[in-house]
C-alpha atoms as a PDB file:
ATOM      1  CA  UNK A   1       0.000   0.000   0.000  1.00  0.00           C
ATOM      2  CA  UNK A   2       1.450   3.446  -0.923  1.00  0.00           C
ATOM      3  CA  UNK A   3       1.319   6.492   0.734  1.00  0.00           C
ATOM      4  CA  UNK A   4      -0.359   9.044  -1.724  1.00  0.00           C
ATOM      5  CA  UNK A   5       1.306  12.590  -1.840  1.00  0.00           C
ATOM      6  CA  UNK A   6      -0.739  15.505  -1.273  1.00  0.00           C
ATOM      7  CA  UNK A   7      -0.436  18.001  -4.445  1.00  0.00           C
ATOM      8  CA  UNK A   8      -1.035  21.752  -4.395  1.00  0.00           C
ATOM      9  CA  UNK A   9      -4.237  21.407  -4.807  1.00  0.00           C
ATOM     10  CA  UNK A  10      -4.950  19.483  -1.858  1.00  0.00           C
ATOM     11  CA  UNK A  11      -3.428  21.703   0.256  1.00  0.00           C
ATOM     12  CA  UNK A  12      -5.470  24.798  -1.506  1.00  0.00           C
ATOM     13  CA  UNK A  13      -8.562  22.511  -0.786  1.00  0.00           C
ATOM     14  CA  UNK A  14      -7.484  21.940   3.107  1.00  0.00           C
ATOM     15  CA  UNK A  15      -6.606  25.480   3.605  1.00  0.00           C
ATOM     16  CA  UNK A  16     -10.124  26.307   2.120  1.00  0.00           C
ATOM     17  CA  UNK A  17     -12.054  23.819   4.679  1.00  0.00           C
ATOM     18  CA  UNK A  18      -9.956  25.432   7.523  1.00  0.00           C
ATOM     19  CA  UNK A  19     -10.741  29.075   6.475  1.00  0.00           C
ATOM     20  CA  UNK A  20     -14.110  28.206   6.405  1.00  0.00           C
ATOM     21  CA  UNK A  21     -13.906  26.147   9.641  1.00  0.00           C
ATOM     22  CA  UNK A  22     -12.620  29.372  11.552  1.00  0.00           C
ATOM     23  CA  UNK A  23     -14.916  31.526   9.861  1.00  0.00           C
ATOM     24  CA  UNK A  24     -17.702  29.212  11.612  1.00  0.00           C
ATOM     25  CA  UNK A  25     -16.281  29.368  14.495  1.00  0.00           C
ATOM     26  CA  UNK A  26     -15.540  33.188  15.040  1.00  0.00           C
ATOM     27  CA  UNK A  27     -19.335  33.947  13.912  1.00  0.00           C
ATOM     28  CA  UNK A  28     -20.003  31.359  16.472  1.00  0.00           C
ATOM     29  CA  UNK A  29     -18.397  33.117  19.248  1.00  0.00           C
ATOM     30  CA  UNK A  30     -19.143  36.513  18.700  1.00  0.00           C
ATOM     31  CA  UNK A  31     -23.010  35.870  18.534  1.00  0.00           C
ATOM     32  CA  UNK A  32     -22.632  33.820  21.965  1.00  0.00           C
ATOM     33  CA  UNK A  33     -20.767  36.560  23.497  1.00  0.00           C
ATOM     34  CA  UNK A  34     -23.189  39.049  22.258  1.00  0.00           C
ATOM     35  CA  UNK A  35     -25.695  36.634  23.915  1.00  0.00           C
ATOM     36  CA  UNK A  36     -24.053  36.669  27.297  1.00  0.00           C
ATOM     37  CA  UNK A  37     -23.896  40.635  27.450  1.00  0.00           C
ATOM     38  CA  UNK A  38     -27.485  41.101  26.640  1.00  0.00           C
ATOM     39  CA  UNK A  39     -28.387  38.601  29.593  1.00  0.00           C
ATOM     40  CA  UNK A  40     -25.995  39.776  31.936  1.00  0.00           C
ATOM     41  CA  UNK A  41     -25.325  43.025  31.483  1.00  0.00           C
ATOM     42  CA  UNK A  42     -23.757  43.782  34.969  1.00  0.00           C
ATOM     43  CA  UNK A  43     -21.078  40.935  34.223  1.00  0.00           C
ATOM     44  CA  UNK A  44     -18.072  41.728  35.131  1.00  0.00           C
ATOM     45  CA  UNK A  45     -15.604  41.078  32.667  1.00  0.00           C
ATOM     46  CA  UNK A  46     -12.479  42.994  33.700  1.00  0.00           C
ATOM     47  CA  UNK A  47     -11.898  43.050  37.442  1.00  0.00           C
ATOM     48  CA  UNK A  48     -10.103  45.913  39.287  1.00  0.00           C
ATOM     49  CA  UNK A  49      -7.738  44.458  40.935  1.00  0.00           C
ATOM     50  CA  UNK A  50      -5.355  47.304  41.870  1.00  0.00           C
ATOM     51  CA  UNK A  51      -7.866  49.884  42.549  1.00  0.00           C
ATOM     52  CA  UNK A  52      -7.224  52.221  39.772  1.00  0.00           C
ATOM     53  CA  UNK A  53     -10.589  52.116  37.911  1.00  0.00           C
ATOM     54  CA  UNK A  54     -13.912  50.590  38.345  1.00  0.00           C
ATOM     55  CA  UNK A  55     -14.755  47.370  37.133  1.00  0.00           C
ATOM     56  CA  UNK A  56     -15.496  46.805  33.930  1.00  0.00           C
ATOM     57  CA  UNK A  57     -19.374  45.324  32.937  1.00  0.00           C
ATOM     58  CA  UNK A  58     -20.320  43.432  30.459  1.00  0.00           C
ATOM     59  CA  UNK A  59     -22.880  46.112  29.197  1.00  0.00           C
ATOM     60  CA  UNK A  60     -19.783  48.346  27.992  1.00  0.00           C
ATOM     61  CA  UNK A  61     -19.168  45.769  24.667  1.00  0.00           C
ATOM     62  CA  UNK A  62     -20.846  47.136  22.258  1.00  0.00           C
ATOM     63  CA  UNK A  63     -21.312  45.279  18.878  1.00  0.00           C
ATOM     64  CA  UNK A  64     -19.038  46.992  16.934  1.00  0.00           C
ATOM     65  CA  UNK A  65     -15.785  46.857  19.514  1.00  0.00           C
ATOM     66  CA  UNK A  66     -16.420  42.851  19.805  1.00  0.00           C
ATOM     67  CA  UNK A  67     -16.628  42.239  15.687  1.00  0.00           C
ATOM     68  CA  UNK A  68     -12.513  44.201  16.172  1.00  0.00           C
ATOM     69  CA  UNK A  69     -12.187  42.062  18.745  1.00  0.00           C
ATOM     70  CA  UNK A  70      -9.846  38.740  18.176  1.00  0.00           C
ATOM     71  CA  UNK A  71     -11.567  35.553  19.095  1.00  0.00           C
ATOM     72  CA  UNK A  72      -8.884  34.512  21.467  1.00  0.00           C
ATOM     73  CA  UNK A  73     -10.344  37.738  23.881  1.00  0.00           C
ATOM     74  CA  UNK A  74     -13.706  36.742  23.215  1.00  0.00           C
ATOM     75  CA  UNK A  75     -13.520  33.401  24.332  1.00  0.00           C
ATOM     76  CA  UNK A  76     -11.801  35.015  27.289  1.00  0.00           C
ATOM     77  CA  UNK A  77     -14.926  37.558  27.841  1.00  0.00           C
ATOM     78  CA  UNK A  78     -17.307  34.622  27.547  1.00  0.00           C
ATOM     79  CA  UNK A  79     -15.348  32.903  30.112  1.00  0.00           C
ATOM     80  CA  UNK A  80     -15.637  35.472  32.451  1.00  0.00           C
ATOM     81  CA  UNK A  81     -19.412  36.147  32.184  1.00  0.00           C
ATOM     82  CA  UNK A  82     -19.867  32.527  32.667  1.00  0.00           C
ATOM     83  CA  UNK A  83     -17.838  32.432  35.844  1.00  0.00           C
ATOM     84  CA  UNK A  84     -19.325  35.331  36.812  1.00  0.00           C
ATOM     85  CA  UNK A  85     -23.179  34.055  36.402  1.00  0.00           C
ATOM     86  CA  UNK A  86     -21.984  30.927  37.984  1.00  0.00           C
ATOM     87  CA  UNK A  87     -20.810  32.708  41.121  1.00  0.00           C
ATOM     88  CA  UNK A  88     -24.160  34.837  41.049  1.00  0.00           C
ATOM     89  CA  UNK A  89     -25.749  31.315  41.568  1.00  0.00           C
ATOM     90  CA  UNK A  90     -26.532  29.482  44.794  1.00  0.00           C
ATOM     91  CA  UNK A  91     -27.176  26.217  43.182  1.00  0.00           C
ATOM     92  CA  UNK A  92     -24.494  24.093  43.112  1.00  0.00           C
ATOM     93  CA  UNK A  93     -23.293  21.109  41.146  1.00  0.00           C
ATOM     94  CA  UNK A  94     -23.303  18.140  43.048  1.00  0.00           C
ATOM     95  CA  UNK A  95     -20.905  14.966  41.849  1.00  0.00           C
ATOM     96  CA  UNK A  96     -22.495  11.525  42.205  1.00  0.00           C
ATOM     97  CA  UNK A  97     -19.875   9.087  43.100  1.00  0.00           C
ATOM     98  CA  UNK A  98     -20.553   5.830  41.753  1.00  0.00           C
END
């Protein structure tokens, strides 16, 4: 059995499939952080942790500043509202051992 090369045009076709894959994927994101911020507005997203300005909300991303955003930081905003809403909770997950 031989391994079969990839030509040029596979890796144009690959490329392609990832573009489109990350494409997905950021239009993905952004609508689930856009989501989160119209849920929980009051999330805070960037603590103030040497008391030089307030914290800063959720509420203050505005459409336009997360489409400039890169995905990595909106991932990182979506993790915070979700760690914040989870600490907003009093119910808490319970693990059945088995």
């Amino acid at each position: 059995m031989e391994n079969a090369r990839k030509t040029g045009n596979d890796y144009r076709k690959e490329l392609k499939g990832l573009r489109e894959t990350m494409k997905s994927l950021d239009s993905h994101v952004t609508n689930r952080l856009l989501e989160l911020v119209r849920i929980y507005p009051d999330a805070i997203i960037e603590p103030n942790y040497l008391g030089i300005r307030d914290d800063v909300k959720a509420k203050s991303l505005n459409k336009s500043y997360v489409l400039d955003l890169p995905i990595d930081k909106q991932i990182d905003y979506i993790q915070m509202i979700e760690k914040w809403s989870a600490e907003q909770s009093n119910v808490k997950q319970k693990k059945l051992e088995i």
